[in-house]
PDB file of N, CA and C in Angstrom:
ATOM      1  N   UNK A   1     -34.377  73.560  18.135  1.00  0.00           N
ATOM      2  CA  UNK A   1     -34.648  74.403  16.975  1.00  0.00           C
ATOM      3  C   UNK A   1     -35.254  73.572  15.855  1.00  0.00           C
ATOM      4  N   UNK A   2     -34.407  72.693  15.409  1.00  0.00           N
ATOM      5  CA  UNK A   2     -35.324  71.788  14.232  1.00  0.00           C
ATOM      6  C   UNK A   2     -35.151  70.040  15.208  1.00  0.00           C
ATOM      7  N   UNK A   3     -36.225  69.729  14.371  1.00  0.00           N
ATOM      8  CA  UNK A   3     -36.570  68.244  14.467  1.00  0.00           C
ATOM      9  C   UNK A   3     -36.642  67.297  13.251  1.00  0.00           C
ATOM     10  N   UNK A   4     -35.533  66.171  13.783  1.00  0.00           N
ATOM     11  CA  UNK A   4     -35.182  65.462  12.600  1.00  0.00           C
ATOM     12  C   UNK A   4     -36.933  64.309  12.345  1.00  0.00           C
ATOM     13  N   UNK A   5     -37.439  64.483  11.026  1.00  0.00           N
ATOM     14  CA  UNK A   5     -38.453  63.907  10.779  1.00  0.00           C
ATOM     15  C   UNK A   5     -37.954  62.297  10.529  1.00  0.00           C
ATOM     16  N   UNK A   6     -37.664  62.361   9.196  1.00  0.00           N
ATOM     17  CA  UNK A   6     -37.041  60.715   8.664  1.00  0.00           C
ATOM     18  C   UNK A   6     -35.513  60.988   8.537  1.00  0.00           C
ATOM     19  N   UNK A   7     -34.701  59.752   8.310  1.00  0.00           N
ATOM     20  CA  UNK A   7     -33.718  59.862   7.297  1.00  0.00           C
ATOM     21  C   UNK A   7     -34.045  58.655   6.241  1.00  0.00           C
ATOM     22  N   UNK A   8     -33.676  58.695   4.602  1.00  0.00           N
ATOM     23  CA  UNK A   8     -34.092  58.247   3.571  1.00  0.00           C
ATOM     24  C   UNK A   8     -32.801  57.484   3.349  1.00  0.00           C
ATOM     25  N   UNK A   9     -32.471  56.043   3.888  1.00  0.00           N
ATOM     26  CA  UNK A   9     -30.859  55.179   3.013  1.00  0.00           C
ATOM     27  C   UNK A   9     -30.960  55.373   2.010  1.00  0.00           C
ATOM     28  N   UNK A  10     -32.336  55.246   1.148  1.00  0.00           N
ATOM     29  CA  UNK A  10     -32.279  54.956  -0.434  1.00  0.00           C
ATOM     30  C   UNK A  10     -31.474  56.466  -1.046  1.00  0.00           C
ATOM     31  N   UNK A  11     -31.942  57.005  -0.673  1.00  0.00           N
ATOM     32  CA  UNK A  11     -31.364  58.955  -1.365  1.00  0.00           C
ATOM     33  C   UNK A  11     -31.148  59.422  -0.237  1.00  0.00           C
ATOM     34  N   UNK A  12     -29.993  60.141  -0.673  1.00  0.00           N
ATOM     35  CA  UNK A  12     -28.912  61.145   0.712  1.00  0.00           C
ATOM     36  C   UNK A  12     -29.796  62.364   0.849  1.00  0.00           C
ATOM     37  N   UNK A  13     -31.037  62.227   1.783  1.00  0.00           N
ATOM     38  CA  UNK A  13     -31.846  63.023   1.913  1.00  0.00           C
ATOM     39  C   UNK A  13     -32.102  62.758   3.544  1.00  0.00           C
ATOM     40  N   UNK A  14     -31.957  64.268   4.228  1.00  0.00           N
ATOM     41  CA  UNK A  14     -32.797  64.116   5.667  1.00  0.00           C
ATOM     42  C   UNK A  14     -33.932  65.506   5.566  1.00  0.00           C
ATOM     43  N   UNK A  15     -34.984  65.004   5.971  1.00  0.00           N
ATOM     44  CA  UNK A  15     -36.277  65.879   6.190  1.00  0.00           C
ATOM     45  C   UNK A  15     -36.344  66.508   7.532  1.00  0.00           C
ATOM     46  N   UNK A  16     -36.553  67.288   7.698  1.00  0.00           N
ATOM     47  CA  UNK A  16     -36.395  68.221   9.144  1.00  0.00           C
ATOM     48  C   UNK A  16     -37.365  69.303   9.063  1.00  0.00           C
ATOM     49  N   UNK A  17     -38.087  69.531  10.178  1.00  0.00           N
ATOM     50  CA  UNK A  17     -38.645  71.098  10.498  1.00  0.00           C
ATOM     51  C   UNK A  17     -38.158  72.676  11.224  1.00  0.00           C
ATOM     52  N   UNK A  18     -37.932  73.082  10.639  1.00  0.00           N
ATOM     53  CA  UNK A  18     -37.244  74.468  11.150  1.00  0.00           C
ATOM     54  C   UNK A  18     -38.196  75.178  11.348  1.00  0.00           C
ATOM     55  N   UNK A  19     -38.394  75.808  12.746  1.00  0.00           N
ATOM     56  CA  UNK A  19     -39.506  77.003  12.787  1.00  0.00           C
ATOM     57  C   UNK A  19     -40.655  76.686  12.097  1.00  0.00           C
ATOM     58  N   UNK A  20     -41.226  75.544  12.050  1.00  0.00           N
ATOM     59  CA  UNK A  20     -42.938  75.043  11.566  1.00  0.00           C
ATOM     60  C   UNK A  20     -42.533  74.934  10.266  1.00  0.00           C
ATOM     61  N   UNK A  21     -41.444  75.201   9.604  1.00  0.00           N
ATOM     62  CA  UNK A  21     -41.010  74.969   8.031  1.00  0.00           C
ATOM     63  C   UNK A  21     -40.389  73.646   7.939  1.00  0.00           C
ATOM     64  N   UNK A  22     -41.160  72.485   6.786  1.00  0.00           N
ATOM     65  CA  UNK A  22     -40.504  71.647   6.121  1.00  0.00           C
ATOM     66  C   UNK A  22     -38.981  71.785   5.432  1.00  0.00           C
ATOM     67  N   UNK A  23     -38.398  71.333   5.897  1.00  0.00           N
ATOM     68  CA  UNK A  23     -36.696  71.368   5.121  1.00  0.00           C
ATOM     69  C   UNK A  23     -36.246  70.491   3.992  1.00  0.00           C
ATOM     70  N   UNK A  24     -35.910  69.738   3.217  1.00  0.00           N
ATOM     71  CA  UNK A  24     -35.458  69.008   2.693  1.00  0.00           C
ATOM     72  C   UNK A  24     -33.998  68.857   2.579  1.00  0.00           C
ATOM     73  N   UNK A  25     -32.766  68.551   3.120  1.00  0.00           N
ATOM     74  CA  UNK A  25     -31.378  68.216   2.998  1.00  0.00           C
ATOM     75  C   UNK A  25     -31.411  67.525   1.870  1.00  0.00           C
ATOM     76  N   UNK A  26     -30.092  67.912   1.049  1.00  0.00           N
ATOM     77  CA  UNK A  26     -29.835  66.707  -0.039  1.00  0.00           C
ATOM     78  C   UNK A  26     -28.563  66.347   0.058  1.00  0.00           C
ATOM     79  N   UNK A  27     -27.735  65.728   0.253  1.00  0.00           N
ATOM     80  CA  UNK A  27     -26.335  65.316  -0.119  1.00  0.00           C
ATOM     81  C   UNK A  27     -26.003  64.258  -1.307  1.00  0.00           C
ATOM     82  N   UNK A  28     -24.766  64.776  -1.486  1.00  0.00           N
ATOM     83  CA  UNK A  28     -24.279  64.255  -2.558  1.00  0.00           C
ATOM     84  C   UNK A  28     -22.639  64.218  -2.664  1.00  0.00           C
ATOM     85  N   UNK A  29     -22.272  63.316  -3.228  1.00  0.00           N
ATOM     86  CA  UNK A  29     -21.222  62.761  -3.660  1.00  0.00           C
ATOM     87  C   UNK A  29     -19.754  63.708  -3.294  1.00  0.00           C
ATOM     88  N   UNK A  30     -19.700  64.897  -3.928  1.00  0.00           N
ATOM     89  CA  UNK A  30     -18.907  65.662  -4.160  1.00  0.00           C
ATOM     90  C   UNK A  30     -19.643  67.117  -3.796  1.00  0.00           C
ATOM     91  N   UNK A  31     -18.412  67.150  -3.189  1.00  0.00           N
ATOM     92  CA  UNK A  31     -18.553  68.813  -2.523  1.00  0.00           C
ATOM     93  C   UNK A  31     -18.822  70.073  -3.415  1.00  0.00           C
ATOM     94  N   UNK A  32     -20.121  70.696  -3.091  1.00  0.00           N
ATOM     95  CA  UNK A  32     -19.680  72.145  -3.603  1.00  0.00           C
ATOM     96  C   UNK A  32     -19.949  73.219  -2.749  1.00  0.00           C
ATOM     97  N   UNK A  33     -18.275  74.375  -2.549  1.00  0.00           N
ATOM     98  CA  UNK A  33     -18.013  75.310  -1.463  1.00  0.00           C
ATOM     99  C   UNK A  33     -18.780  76.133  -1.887  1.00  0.00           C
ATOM    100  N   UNK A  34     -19.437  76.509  -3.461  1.00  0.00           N
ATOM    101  CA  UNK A  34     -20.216  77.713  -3.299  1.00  0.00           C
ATOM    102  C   UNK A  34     -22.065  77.441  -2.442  1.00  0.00           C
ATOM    103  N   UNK A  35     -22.257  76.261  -2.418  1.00  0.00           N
ATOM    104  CA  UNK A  35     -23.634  76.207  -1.597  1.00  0.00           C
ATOM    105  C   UNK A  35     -23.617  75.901  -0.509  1.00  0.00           C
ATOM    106  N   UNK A  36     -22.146  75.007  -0.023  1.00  0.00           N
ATOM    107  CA  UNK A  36     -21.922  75.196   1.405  1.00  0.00           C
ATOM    108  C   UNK A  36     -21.719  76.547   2.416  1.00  0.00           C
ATOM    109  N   UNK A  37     -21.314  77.538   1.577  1.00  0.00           N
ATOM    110  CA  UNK A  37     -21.294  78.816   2.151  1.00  0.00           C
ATOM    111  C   UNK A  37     -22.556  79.413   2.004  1.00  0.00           C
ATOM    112  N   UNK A  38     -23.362  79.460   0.959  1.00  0.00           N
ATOM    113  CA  UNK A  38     -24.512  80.119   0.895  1.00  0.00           C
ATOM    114  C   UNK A  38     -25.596  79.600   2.172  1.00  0.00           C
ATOM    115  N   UNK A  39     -25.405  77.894   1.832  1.00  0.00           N
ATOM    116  CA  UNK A  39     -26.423  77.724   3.295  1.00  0.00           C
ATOM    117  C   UNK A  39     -26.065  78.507   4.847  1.00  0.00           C
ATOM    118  N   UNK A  40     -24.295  77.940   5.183  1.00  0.00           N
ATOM    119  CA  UNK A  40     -23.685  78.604   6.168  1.00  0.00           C
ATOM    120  C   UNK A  40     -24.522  79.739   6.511  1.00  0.00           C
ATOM    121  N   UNK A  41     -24.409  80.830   5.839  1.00  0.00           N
ATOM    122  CA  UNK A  41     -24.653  82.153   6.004  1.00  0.00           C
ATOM    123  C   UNK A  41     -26.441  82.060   6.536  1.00  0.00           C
ATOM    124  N   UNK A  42     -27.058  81.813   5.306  1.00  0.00           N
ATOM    125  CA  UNK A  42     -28.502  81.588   5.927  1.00  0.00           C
ATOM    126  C   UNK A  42     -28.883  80.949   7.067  1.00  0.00           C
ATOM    127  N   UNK A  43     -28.391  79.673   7.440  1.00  0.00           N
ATOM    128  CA  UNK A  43     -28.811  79.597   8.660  1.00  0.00           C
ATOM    129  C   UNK A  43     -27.817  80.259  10.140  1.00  0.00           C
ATOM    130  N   UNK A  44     -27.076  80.638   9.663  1.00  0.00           N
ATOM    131  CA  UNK A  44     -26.393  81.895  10.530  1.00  0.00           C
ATOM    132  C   UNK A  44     -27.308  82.917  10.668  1.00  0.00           C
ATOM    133  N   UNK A  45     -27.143  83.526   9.685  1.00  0.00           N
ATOM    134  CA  UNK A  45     -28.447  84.693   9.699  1.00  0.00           C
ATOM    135  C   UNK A  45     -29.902  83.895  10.092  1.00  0.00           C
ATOM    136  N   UNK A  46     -30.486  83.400  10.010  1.00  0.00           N
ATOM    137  CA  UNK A  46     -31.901  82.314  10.563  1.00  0.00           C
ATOM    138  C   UNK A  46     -31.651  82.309  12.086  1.00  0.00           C
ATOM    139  N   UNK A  47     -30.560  81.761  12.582  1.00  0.00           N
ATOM    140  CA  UNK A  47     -30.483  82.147  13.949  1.00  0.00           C
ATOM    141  C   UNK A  47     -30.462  82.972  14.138  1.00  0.00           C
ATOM    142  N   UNK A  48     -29.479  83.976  14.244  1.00  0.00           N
ATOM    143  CA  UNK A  48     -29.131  85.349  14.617  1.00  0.00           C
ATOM    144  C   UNK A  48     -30.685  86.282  14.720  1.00  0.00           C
ATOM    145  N   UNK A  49     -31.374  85.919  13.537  1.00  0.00           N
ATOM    146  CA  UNK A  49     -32.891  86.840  13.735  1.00  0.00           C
ATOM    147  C   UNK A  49     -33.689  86.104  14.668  1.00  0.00           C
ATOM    148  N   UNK A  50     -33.615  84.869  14.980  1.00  0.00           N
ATOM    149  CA  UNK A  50     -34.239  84.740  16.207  1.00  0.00           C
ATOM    150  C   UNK A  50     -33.915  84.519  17.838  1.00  0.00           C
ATOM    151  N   UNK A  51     -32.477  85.087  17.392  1.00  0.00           N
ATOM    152  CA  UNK A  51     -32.191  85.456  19.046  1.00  0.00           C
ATOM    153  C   UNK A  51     -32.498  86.821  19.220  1.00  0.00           C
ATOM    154  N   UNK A  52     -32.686  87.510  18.899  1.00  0.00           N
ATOM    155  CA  UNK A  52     -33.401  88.835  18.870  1.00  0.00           C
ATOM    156  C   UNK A  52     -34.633  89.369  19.387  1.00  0.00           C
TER     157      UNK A  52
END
């Protein structure tokens, strides 16, 4: 489904392609549950429409 492009040591960043789309990951330090769920869901739903 995606392909890991780089990973960046300097910044908690991995670049990836999803479906011919550029991604950008960012991580950071400290957790936050409200964007961990928001992504959850989207790429839940992102799959789900293309098993269809």
């Amino acid at each position: 489904m995606g392909e890991v492009i780089k990973i960046q040591k300097e910044t908690p960043e991995m670049h990836i392609t999803v479906q011919g789309y550029k991604v950008t990951l960012c991580f950071t330090e400290k957790a936050n549950l409200e964007v961990a769920a928001f992504v959850k869901q989207a790429l839940l739903g992102a799959y789900s429409m293309s098993s269809k």
